[in-house]
Protein backbone atom coordinates (compact mmCIF):
# COMPACT_ATOMS: atom_id res chain seq x y z
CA UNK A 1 10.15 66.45 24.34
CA UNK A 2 10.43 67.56 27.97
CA UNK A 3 8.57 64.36 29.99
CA UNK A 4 7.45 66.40 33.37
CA UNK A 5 5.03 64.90 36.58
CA UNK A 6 2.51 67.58 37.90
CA UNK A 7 3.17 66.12 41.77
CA UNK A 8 0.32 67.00 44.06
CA UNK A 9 2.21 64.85 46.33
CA UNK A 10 -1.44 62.40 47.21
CA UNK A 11 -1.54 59.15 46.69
CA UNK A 12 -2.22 58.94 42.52
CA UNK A 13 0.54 61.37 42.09
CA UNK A 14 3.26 59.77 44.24
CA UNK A 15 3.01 56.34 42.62
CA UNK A 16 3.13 57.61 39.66
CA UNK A 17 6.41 59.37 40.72
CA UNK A 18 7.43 56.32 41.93
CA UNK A 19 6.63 53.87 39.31
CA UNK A 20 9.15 55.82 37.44
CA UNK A 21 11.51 55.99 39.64
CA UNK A 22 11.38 51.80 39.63
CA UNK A 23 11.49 51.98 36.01
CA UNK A 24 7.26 51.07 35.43
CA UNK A 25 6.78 53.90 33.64
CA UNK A 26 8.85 55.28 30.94
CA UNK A 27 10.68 57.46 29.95
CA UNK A 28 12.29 58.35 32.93
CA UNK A 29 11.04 61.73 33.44
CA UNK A 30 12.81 64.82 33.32
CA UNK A 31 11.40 66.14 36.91
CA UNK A 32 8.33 66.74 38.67
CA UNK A 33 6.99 70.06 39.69
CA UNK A 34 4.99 70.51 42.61
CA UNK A 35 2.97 73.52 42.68
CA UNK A 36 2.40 74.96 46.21
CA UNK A 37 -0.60 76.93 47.27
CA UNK A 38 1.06 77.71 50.89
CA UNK A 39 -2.09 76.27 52.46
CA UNK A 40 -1.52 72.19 52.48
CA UNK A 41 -2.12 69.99 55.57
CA UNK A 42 1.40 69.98 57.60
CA UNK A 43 1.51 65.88 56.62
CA UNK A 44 1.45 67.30 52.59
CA UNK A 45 4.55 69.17 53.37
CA UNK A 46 6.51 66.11 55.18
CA UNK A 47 5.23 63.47 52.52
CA UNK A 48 6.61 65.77 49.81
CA UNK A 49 10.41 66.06 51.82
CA UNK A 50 10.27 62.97 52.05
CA UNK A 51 9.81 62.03 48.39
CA UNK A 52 12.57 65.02 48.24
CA UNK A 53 15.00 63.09 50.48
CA UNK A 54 16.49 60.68 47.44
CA UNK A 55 13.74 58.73 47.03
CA UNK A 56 13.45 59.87 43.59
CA UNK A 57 16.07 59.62 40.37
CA UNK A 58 15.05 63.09 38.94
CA UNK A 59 14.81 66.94 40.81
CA UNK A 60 11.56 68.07 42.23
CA UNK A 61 10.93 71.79 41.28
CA UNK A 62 8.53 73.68 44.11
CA UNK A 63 6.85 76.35 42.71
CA UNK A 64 4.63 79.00 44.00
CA UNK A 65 1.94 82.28 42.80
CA UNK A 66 1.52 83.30 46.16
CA UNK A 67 -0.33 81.88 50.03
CA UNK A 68 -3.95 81.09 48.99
CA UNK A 69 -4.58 82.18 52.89
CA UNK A 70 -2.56 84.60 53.35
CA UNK A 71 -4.43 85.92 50.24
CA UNK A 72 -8.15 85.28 51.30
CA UNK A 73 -7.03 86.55 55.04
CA UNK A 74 -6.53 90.14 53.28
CA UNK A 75 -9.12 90.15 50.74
CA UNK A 76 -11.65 92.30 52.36
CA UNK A 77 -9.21 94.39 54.20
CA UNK A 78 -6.61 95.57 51.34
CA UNK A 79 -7.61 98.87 49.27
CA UNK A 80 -5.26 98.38 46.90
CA UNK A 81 -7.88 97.44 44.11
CA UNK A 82 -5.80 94.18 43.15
CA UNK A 83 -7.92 91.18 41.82
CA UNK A 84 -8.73 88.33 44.29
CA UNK A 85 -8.83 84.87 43.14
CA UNK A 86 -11.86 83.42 43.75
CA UNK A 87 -12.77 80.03 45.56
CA UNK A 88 -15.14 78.08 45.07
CA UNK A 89 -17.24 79.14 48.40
CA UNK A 90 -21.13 78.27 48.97
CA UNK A 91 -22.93 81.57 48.51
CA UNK A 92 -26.41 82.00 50.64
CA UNK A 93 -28.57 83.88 48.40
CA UNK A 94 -32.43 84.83 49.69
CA UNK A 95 -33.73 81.71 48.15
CA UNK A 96 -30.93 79.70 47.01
CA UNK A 97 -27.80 78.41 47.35
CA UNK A 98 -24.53 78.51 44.60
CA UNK A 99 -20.74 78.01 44.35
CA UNK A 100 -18.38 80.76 43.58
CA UNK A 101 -15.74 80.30 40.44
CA UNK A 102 -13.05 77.79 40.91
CA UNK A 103 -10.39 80.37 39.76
CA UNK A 104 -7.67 78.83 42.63
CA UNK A 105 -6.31 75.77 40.76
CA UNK A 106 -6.08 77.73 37.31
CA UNK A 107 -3.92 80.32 39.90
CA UNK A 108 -2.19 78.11 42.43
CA UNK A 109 -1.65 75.28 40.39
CA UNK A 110 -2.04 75.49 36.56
CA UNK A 111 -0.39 78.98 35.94
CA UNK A 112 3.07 78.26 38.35
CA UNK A 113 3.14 74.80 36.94
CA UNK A 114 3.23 76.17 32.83
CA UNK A 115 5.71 79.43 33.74
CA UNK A 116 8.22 76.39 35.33
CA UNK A 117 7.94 74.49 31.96
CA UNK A 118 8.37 77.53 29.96
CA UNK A 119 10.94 78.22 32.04
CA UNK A 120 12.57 74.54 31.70
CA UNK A 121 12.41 74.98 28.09
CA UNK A 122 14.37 78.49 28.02
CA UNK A 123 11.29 80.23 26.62
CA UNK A 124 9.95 83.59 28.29
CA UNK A 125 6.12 84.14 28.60
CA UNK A 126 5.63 85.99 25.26
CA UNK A 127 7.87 83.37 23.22
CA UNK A 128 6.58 80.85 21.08
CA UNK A 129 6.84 77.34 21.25
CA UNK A 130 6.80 74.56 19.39
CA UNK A 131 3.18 72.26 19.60
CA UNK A 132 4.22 69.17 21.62
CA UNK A 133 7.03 70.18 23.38
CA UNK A 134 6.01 69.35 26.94
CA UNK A 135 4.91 65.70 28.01
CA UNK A 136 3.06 66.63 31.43
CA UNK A 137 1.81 63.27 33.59
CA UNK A 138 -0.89 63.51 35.34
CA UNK A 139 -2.07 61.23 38.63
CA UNK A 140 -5.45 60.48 37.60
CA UNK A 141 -6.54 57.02 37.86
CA UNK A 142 -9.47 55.48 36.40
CA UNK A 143 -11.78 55.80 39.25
CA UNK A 144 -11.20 59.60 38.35
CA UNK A 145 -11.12 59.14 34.23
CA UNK A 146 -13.77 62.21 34.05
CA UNK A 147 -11.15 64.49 34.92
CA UNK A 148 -8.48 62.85 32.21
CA UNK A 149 -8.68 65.80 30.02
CA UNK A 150 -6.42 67.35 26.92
CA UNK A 151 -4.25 70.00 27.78
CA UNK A 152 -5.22 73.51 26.97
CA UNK A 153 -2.32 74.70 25.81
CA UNK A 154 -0.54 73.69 22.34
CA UNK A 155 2.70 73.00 23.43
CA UNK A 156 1.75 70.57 26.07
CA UNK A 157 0.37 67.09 25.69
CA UNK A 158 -1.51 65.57 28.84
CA UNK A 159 -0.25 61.82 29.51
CA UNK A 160 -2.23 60.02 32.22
CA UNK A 161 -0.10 56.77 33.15
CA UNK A 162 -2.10 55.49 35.40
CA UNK A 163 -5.10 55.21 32.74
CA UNK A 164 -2.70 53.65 30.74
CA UNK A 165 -1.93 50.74 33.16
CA UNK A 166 -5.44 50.38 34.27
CA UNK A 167 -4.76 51.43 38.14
CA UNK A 168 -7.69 52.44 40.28
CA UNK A 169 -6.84 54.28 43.44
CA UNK A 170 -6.93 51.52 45.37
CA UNK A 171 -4.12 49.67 42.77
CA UNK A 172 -2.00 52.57 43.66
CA UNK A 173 -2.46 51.80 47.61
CA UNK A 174 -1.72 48.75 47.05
CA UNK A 175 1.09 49.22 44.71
CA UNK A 176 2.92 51.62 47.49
CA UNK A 177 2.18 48.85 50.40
CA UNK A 178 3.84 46.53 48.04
CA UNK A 179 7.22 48.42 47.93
CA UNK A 180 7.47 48.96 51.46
CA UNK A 181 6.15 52.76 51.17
CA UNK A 182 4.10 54.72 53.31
CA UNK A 183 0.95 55.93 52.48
CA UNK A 184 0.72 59.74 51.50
CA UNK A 185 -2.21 62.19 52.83
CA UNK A 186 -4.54 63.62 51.15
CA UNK A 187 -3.55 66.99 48.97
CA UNK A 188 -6.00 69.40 49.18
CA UNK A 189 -6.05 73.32 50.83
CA UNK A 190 -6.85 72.85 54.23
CA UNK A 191 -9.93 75.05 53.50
CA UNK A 192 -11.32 73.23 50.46
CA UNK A 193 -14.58 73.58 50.26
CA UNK A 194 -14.99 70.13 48.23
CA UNK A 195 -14.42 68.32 51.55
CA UNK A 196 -16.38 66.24 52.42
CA UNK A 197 -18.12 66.13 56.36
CA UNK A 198 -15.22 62.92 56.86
CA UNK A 199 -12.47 65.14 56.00
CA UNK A 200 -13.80 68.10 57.77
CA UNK A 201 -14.13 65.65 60.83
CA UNK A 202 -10.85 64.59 60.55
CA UNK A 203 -9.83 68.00 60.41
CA UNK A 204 -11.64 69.12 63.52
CA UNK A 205 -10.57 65.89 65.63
CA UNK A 206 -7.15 64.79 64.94
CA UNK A 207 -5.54 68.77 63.43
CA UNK A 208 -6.76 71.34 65.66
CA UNK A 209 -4.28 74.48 64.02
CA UNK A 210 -5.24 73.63 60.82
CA UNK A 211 -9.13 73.33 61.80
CA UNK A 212 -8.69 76.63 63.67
CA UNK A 213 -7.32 78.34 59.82
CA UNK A 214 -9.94 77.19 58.29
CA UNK A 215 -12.72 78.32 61.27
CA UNK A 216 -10.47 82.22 60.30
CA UNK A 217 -11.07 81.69 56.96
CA UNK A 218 -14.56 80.68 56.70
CA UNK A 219 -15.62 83.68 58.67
CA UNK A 220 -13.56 86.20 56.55
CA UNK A 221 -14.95 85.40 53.54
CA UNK A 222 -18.60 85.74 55.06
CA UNK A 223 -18.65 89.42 53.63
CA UNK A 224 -20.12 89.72 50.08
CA UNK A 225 -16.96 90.32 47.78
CA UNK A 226 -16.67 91.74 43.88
CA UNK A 227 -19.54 90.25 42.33
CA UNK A 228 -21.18 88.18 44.79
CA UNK A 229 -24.32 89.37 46.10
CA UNK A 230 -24.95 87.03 49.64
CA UNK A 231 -22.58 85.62 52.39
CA UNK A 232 -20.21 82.91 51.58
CA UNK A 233 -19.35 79.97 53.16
CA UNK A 234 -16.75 77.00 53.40
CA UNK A 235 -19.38 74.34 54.10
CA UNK A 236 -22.34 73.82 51.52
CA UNK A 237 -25.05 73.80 54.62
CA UNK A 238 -24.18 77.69 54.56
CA UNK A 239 -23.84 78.10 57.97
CA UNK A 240 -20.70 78.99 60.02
CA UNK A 241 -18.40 75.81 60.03
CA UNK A 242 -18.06 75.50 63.78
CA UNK A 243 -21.64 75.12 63.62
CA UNK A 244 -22.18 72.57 60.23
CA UNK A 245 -23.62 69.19 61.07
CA UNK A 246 -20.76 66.72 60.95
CA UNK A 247 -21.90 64.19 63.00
CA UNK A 248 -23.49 61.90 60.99
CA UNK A 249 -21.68 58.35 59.51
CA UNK A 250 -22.30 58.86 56.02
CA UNK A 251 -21.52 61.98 54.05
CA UNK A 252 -25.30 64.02 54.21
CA UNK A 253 -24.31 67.28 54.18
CA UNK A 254 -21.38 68.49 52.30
CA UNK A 255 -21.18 67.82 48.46
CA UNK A 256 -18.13 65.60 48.45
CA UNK A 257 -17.60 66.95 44.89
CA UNK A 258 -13.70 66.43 44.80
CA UNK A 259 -13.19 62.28 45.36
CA UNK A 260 -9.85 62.37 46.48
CA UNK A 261 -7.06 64.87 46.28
CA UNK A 262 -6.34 67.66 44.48
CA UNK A 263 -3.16 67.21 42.16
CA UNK A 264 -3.21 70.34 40.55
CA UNK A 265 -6.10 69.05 37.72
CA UNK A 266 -9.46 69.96 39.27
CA UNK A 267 -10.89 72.42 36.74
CA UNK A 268 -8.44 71.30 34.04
């Protein structure tokens, strides 16, 4: 069996990685495969060379199906008739509000990830494989257990470690302090729309390029596109994200449907 980490490179993910590497969780794993969307926060990026940089006994495999904003940038511009992946925006209907489909992780995350382990086991995309030949470990802890779900596919069997050792978020924190290691960011696109106002704020205040790619991408997907019938949006008050309310102490506004980070499992 071919024992593989999904590393979104956020906190759950990256003590997992670690635990292994200090011999906590076993077997030692075969690698970890980080699948990159080309739209993480700059810190992402650094975190994840670090972890590159020897920290860890076993290679680190970045993978990629393309620049989630270089993609959206071009969706209503390009001709072409390709399919867009869809996000999951806020859409302003006359007298409602939705979401769009989540189609980004299956494309970003879930698809790169499974062609790597296909690829790992020497089989090509129309070859079969045998039912349990991929062990993939997952950073969900148990503050997230709703989202520890079985694998799709038949030749892969979801493992979540974490779950296994009882480890809240807060156990990993704590776990990382412990051993002397830095804290990692949060993993999500920069232009999420499961933020929530604190990381939106956090966004605005303290990363002003990446605030000022999401402002560009929040008003290019404004347009109706394929099968949506009203404007979209990044931030669930439906208005223009320069203009959303993020003032307030407490989360009000924006549906802080996503907890923590996204490791590659959110629509799993």
């Amino acid at each position: 069996m071919l024992h593989v980490i999904s590393l979104g490179a956020g906190v759950q993910s990256t003590t997992m990685a670690l635990m292994a590497a200090h011999g906590e969780i076993t077997p030692m794993p075969d690698c970890a495969i980080f699948a990159d969307t080309g739209w993480e926060p700059k810190a992402v990026y650094e975190h994840l060379d670090w972890l590159m940089s020897g920290r860890l006994p076993f290679p680190v495999q970045v993978v990629s199906h393309g620049n989630i904003y270089n993609d959206l940038m071009r969706r209503n511009s390009d001709r072409s008739g390709r399919r867009f992946v869809t996000i999951p925006a806020f859409t302003l209907l006359k007298n409602s509000t939705g979401m769009g489909k989540r189609q980004c992780t299956a494309h970003y995350k879930i698809e790169p990830l499974h062609k790597k382990m296909r690829e790992l086991l020497g089989k090509g995309p129309r070859d079969r494989i045998s039912p349990n030949s991929v062990e993939k470990w997952l950073g969900i802890s148990v503050d997230e257990i709703i989202r520890a779900t079985p694998s799709r596919v038949n030749y892969v069997v979801n493992r979540f470690p974490l779950i296994e050792l009882k480890m809240h978020r807060r156990d990993c924190l704590a776990w990382l302090e412990s051993h002397g290691y830095p804290t990692p960011p949060k993993s999500a696109c920069i232009g999420c729309p499961f933020h929530d106002d604190r990381q939106w704020r956090d966004i605005k205040d303290n990363r002003p390029d990446e605030w000022a790619q999401a402002l560009e991408i929040d008003r290019n997907i404004r347009k109706p596109y394929g099968g949506f019938r009203g404007e979209q949006f990044l931030h669930s008050q439906c208005v223009p994200l320069d203009k959303a309310d993020l003032s307030t102490p407490e989360d009000h506004g924006q549906l802080n449907l996503f907890n923590n980070e996204c490791e590659g499992m959110c629509g799993v």
